[in-house]
PDB file of N, CA and C in Angstrom:
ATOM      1  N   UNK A   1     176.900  10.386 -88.969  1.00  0.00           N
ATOM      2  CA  UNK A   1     176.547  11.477 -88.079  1.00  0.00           C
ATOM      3  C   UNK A   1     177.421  11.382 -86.838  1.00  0.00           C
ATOM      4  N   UNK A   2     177.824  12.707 -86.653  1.00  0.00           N
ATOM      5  CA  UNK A   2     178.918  12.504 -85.324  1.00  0.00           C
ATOM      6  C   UNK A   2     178.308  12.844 -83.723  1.00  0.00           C
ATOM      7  N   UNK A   3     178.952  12.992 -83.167  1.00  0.00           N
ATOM      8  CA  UNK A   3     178.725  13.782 -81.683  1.00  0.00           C
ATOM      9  C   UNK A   3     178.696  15.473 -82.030  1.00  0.00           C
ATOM     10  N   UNK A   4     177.516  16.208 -81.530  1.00  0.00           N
ATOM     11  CA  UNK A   4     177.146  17.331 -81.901  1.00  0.00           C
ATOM     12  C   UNK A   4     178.226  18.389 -81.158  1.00  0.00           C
ATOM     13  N   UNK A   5     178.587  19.414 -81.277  1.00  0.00           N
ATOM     14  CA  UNK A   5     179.874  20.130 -80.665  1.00  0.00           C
ATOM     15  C   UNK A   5     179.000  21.064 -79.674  1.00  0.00           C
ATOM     16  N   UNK A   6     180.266  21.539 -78.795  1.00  0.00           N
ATOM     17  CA  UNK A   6     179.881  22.194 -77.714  1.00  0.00           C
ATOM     18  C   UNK A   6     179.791  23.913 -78.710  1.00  0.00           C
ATOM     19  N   UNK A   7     178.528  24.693 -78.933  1.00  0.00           N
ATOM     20  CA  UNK A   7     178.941  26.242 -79.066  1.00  0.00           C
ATOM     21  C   UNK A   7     178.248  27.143 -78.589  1.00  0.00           C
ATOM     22  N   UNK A   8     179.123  28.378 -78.592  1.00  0.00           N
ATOM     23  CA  UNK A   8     177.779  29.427 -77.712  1.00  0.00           C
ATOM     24  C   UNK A   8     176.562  29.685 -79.085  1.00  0.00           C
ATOM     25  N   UNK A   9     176.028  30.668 -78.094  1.00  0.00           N
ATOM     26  CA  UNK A   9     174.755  31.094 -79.280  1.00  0.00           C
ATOM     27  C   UNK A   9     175.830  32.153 -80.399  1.00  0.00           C
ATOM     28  N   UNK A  10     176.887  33.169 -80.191  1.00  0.00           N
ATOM     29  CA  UNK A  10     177.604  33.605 -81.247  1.00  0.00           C
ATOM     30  C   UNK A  10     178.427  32.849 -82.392  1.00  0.00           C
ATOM     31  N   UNK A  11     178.836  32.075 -81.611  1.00  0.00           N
ATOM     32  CA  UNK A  11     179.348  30.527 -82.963  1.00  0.00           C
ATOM     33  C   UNK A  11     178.291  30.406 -83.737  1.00  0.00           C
ATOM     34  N   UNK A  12     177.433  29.779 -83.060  1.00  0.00           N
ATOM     35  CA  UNK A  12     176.369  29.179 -84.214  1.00  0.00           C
ATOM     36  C   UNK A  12     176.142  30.165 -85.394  1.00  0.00           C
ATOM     37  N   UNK A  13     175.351  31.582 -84.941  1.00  0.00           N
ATOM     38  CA  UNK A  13     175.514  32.482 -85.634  1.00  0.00           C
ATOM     39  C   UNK A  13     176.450  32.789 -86.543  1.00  0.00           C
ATOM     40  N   UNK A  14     177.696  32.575 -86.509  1.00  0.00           N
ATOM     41  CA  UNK A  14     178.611  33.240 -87.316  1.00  0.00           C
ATOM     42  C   UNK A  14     178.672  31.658 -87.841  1.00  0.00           C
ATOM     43  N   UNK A  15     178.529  30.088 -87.812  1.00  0.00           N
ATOM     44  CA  UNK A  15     177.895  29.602 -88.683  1.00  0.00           C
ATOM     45  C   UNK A  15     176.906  29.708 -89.636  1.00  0.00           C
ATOM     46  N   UNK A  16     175.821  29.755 -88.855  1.00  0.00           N
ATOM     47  CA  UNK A  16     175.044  29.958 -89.768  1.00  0.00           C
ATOM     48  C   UNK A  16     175.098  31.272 -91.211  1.00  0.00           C
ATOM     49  N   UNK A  17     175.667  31.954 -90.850  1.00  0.00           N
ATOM     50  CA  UNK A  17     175.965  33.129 -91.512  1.00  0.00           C
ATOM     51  C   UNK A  17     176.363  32.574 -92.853  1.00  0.00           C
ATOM     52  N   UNK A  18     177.437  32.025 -92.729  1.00  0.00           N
ATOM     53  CA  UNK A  18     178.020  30.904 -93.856  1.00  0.00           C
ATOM     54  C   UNK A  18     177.112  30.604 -94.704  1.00  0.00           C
ATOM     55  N   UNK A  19     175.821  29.988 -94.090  1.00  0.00           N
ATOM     56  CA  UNK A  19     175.104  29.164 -95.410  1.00  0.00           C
ATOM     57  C   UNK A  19     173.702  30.208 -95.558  1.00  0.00           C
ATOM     58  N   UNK A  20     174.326  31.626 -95.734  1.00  0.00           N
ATOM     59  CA  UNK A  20     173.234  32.411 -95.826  1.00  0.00           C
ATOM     60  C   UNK A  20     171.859  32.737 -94.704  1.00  0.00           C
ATOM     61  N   UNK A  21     172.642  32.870 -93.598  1.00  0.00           N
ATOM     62  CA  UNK A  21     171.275  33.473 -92.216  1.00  0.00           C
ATOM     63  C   UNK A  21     172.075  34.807 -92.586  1.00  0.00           C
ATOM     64  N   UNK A  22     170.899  35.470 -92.116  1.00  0.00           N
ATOM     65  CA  UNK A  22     171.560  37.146 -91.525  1.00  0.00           C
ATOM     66  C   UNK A  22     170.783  37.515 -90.324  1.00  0.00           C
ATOM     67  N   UNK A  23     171.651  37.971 -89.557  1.00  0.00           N
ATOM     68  CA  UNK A  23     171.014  38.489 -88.424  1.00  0.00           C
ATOM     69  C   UNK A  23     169.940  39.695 -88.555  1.00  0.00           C
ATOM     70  N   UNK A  24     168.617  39.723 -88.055  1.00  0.00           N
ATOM     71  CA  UNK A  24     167.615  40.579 -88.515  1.00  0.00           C
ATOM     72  C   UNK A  24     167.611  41.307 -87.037  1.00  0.00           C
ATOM     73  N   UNK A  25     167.413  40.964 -85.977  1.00  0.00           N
ATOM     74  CA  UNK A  25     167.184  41.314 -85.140  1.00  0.00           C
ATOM     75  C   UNK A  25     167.769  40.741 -83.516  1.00  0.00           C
ATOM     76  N   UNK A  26     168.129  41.145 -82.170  1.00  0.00           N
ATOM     77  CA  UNK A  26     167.544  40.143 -80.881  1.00  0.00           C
ATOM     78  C   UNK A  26     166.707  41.171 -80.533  1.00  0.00           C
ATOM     79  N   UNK A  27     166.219  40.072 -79.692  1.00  0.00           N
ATOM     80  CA  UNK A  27     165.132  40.570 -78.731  1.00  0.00           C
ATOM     81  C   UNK A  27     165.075  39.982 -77.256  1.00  0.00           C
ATOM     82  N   UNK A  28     165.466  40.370 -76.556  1.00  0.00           N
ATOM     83  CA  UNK A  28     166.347  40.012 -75.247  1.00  0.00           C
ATOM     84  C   UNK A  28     167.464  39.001 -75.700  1.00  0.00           C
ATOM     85  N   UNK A  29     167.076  37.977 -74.866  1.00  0.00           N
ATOM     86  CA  UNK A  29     168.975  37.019 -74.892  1.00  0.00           C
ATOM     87  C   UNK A  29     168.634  36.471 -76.119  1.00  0.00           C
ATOM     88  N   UNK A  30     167.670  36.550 -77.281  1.00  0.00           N
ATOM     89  CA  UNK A  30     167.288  35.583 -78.277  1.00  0.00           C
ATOM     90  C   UNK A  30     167.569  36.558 -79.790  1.00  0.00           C
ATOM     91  N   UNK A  31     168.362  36.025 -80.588  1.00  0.00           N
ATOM     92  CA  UNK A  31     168.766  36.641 -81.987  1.00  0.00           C
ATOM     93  C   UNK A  31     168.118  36.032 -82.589  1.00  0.00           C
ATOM     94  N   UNK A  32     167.738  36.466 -83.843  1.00  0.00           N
ATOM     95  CA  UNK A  32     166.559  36.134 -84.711  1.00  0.00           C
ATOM     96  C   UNK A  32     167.799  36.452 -86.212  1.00  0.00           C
ATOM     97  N   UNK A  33     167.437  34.976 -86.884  1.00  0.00           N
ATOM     98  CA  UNK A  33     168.204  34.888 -88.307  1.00  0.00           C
ATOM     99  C   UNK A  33     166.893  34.618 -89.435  1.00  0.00           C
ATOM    100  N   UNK A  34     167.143  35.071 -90.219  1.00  0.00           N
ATOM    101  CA  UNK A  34     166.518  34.394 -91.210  1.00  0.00           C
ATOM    102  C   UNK A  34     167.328  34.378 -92.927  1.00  0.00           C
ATOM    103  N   UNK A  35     167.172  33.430 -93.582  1.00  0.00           N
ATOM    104  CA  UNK A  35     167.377  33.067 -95.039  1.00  0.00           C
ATOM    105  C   UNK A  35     166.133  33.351 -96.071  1.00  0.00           C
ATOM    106  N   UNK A  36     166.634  33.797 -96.833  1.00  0.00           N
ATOM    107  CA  UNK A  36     165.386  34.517 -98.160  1.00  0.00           C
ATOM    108  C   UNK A  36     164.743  33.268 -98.875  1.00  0.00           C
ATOM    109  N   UNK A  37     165.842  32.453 -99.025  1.00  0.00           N
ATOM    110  CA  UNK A  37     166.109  31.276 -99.785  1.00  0.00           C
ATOM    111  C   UNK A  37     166.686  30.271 -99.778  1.00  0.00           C
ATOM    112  N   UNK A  38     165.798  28.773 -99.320  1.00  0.00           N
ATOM    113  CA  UNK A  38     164.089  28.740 -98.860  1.00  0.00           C
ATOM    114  C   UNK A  38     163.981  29.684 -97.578  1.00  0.00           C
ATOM    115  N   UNK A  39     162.845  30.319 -97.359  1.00  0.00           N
ATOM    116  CA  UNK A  39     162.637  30.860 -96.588  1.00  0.00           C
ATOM    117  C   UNK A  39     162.898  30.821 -95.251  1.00  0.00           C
ATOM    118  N   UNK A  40     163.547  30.491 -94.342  1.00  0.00           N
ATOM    119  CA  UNK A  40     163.356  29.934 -92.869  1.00  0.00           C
ATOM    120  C   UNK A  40     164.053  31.141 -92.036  1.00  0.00           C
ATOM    121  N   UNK A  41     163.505  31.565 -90.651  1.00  0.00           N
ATOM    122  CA  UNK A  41     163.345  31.851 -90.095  1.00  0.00           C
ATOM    123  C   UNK A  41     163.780  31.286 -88.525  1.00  0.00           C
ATOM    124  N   UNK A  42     164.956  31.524 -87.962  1.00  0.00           N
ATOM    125  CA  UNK A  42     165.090  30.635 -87.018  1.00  0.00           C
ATOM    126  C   UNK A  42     165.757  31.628 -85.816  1.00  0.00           C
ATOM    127  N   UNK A  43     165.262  31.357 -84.315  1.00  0.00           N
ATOM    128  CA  UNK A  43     166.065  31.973 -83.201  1.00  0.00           C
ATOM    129  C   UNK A  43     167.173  31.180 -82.449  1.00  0.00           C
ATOM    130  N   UNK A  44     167.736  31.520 -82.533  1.00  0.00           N
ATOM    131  CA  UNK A  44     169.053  31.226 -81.349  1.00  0.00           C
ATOM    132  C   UNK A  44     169.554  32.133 -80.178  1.00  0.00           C
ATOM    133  N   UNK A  45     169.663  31.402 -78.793  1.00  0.00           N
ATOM    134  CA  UNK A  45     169.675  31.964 -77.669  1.00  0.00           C
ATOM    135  C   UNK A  45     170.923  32.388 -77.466  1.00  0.00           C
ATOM    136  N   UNK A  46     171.226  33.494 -76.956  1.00  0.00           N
ATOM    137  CA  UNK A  46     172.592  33.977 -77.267  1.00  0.00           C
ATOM    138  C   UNK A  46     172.913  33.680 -75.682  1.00  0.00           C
ATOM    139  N   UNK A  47     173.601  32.029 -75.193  1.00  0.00           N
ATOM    140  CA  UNK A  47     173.848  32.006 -74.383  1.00  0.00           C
ATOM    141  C   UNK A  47     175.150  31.433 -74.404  1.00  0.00           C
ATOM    142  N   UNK A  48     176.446  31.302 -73.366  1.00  0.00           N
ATOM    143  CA  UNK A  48     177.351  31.046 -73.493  1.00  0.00           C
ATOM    144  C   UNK A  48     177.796  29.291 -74.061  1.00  0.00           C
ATOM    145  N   UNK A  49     176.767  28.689 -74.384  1.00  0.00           N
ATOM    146  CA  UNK A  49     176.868  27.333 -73.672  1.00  0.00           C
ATOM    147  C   UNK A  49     175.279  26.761 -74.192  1.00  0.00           C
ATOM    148  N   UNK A  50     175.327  26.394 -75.727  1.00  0.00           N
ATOM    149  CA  UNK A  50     174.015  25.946 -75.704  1.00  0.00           C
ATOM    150  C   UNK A  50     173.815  24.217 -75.939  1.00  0.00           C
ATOM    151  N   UNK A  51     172.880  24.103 -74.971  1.00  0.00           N
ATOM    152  CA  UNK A  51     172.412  22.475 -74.646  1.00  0.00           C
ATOM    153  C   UNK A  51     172.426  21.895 -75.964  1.00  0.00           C
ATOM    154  N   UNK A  52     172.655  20.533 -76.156  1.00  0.00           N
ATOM    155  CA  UNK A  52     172.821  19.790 -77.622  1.00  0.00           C
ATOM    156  C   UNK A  52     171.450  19.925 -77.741  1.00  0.00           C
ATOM    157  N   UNK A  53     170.574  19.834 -77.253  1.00  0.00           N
ATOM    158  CA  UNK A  53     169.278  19.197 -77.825  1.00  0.00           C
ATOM    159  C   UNK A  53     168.647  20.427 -78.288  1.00  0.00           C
ATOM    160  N   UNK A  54     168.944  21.587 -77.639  1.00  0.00           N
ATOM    161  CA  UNK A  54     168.858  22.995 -78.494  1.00  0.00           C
ATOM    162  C   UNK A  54     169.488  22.936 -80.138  1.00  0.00           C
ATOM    163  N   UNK A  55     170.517  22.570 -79.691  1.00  0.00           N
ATOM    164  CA  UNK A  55     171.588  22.585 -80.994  1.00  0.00           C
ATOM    165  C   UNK A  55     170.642  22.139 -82.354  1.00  0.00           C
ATOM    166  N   UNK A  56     170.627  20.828 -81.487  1.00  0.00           N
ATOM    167  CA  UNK A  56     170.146  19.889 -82.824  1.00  0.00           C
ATOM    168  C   UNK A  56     169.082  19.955 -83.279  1.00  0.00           C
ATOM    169  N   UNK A  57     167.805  20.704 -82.309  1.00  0.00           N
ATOM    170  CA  UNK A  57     166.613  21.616 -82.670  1.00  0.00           C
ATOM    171  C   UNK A  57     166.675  22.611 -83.916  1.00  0.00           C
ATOM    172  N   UNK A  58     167.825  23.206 -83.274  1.00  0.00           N
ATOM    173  CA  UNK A  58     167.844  24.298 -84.391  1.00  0.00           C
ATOM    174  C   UNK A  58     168.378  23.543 -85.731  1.00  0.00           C
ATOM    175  N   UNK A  59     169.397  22.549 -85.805  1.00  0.00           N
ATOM    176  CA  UNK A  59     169.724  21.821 -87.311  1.00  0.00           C
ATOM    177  C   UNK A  59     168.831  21.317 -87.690  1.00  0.00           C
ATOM    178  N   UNK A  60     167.375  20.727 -86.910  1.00  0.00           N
ATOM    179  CA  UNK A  60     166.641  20.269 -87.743  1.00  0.00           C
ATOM    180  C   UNK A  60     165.824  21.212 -88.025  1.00  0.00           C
ATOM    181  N   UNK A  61     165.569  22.097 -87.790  1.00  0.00           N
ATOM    182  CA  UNK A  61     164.451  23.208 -88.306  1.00  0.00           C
ATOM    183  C   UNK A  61     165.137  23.760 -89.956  1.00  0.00           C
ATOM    184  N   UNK A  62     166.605  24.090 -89.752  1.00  0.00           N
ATOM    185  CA  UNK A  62     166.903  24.563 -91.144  1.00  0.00           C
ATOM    186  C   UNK A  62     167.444  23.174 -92.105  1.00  0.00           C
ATOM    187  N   UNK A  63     167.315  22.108 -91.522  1.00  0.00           N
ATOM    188  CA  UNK A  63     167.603  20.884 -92.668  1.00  0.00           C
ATOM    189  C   UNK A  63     169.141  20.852 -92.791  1.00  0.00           C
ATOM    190  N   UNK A  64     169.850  21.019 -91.790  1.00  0.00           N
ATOM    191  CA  UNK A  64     171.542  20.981 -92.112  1.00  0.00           C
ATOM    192  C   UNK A  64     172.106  20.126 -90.951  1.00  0.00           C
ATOM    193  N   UNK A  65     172.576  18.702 -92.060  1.00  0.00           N
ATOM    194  CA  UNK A  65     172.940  17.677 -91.042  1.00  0.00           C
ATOM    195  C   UNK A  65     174.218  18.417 -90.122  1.00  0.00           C
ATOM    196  N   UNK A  66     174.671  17.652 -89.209  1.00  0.00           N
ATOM    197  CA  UNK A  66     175.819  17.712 -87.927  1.00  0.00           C
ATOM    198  C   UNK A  66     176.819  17.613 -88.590  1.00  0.00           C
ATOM    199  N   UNK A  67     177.365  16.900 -89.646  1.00  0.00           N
ATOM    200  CA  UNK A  67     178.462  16.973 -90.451  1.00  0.00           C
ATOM    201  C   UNK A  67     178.638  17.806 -91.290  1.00  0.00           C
ATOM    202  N   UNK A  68     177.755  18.597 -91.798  1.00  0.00           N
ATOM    203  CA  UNK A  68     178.427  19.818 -92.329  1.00  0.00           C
ATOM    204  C   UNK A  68     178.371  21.207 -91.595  1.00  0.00           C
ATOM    205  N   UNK A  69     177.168  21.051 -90.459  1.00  0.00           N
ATOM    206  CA  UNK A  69     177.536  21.938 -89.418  1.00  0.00           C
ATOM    207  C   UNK A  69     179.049  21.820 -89.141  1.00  0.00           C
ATOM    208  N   UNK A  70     179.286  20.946 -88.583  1.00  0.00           N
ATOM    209  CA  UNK A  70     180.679  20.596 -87.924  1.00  0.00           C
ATOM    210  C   UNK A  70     181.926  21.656 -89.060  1.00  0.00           C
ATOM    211  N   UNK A  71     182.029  21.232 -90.431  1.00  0.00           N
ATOM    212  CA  UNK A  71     182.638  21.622 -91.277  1.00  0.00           C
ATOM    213  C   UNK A  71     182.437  23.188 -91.462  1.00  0.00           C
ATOM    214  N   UNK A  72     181.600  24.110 -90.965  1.00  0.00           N
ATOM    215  CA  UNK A  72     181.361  25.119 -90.927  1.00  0.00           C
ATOM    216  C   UNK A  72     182.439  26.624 -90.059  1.00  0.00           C
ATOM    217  N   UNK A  73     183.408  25.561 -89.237  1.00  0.00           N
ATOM    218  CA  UNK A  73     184.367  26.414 -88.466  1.00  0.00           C
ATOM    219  C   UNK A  73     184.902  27.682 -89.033  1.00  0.00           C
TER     220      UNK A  73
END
């Protein structure tokens, strides 16, 4: 496991996109993704600059270690 990377809330997104999120909705500064399959449901703050411990919140909610996040560019 490495050192978690610096990204805004649109990076992540257009990560996550990759392993099947789609953007459903925001609702103020907060975008809402979800996957059909397994189901999950997750928000990300669409801010320029999101805190690691956000980061790594959100990798553990959908089960996707830091190393293949990372590989996701």
């Amino acid at each position: 496991m490495g050192k978690l990377p610096v990204v805004s809330g649109k990076e992540l997104v257009r990560r996550l996109e990759k392993v099947g999120f789609q953007l459903v909705r925001q609702e103020g500064s907060f975008m809402i993704l979800r996957r059909e399959f397994p189901k999950i449901t997750v928000s990300v703050p669409n801010h320029k600059e999101l805190k690691r411990g956000t980061l790594k919140n959100i990798l553990r909610q959908i089960n996707l270690p830091i190393d293949e996040f990372k590989r996701l560019k």
